[in-house]
C-alpha atoms as a PDB file:
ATOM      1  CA  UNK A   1     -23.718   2.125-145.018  1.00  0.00           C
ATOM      2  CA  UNK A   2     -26.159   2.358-142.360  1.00  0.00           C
ATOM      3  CA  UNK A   3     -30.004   2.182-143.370  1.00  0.00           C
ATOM      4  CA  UNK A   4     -32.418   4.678-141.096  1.00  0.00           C
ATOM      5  CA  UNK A   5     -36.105   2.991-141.614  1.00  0.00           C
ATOM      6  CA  UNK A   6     -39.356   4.904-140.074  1.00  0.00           C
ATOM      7  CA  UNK A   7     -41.738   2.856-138.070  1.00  0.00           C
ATOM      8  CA  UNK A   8     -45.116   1.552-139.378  1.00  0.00           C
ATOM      9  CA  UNK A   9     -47.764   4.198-137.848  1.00  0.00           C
ATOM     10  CA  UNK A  10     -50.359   1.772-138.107  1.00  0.00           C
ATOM     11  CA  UNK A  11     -48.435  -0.936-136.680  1.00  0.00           C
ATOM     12  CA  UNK A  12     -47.332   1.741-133.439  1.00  0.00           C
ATOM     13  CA  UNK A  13     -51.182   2.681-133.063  1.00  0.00           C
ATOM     14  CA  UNK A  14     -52.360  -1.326-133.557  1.00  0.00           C
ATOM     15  CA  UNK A  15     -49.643  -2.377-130.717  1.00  0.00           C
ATOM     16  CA  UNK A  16     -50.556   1.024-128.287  1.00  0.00           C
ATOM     17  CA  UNK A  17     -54.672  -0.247-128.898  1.00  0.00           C
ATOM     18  CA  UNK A  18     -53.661  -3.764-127.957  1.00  0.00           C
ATOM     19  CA  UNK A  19     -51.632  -2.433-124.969  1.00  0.00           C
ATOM     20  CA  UNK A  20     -54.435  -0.447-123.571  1.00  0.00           C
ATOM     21  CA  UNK A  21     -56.983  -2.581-124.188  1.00  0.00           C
ATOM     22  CA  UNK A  22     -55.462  -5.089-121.884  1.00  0.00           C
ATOM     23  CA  UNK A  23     -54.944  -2.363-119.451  1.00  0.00           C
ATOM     24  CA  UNK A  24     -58.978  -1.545-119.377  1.00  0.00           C
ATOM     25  CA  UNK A  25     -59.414  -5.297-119.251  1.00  0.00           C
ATOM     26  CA  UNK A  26     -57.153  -5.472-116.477  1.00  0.00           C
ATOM     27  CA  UNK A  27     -58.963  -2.582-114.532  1.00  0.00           C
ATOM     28  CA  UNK A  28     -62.250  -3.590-115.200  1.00  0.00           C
ATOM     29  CA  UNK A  29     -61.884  -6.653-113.753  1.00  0.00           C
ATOM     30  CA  UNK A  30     -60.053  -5.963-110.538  1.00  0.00           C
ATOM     31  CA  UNK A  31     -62.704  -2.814-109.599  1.00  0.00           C
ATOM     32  CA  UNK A  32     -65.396  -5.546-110.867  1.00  0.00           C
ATOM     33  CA  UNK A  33     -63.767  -8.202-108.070  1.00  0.00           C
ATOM     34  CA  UNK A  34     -63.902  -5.357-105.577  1.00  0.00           C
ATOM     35  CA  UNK A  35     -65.712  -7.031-102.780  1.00  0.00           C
ATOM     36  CA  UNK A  36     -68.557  -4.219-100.903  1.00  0.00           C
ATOM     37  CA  UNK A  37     -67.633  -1.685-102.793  1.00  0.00           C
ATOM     38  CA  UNK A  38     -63.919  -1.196-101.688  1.00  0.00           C
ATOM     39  CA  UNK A  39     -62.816  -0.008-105.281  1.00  0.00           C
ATOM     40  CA  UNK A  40     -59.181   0.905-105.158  1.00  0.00           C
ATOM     41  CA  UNK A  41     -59.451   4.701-106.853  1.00  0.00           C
ATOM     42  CA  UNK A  42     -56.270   3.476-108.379  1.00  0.00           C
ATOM     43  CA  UNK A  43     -58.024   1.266-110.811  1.00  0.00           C
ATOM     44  CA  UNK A  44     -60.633   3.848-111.488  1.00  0.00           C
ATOM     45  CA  UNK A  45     -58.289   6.493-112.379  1.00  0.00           C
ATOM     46  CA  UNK A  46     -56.216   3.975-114.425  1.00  0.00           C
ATOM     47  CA  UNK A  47     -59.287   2.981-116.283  1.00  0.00           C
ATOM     48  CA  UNK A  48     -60.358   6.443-116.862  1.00  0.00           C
ATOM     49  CA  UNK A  49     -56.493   7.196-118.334  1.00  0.00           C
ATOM     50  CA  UNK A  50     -56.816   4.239-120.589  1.00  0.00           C
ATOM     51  CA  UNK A  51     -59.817   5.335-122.167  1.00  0.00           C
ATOM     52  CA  UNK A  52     -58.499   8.299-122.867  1.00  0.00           C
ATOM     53  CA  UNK A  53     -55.221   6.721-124.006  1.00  0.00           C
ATOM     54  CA  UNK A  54     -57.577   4.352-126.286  1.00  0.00           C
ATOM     55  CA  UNK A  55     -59.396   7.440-127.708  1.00  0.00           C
ATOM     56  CA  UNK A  56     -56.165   9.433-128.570  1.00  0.00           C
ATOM     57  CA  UNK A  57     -55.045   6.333-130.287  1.00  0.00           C
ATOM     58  CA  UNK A  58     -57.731   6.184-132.696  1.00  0.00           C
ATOM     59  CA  UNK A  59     -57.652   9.359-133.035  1.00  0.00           C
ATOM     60  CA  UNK A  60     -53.939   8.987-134.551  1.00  0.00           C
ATOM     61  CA  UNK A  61     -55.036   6.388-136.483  1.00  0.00           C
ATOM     62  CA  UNK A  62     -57.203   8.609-138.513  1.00  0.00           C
ATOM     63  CA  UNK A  63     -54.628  11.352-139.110  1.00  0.00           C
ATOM     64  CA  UNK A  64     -52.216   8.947-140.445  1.00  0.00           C
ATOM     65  CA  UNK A  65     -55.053   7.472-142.903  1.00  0.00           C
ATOM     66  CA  UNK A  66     -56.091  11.354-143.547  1.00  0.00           C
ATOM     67  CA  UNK A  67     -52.371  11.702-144.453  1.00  0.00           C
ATOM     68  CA  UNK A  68     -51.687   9.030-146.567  1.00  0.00           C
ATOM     69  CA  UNK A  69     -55.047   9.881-148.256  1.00  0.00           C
ATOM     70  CA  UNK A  70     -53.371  13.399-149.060  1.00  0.00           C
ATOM     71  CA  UNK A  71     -49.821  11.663-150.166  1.00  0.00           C
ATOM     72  CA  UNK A  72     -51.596   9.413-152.601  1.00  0.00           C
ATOM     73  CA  UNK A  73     -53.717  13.100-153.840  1.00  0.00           C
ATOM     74  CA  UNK A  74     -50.282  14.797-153.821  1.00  0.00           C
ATOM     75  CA  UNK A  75     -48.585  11.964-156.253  1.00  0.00           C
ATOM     76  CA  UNK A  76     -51.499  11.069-158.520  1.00  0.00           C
END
């Protein structure tokens, strides 16, 4: 018999923060090497993306606590 398990939300949204946050780091410090201000727009864009990414992120992170808030109303 073959088992179908659903992922861990929080753990998805923990390992998509971690991901992004070494993409900022990543960003930050290469436009932050840039020597006389020759900043690839590359990095800036990235950087921009990834805090958006970041923000979208937490921003799952609260529905899935708003929903398992609701689940635990729903069976108490």
């Amino acid at each position: 018999m073959t088992s179908i398990t659903a992922p861990n939300p929080y753990a998805t949204v923990a390992a998509g923060l971690q991901s992004s946050s070494a993409r900022v780091d990543r960003d930050a410090t290469a436009i932050a090497a840039s020597k006389g201000g020759d900043i690839n727009p590359t990095d800036v864009v990235s950087l921009s993306s990834d805090a958006l990414t970041f923000k979208a992120l937490t921003k799952v992170a609260q529905t899935v606590d708003d929903n398992s808030k609701r689940l635990l109303d729903i069976m108490a």
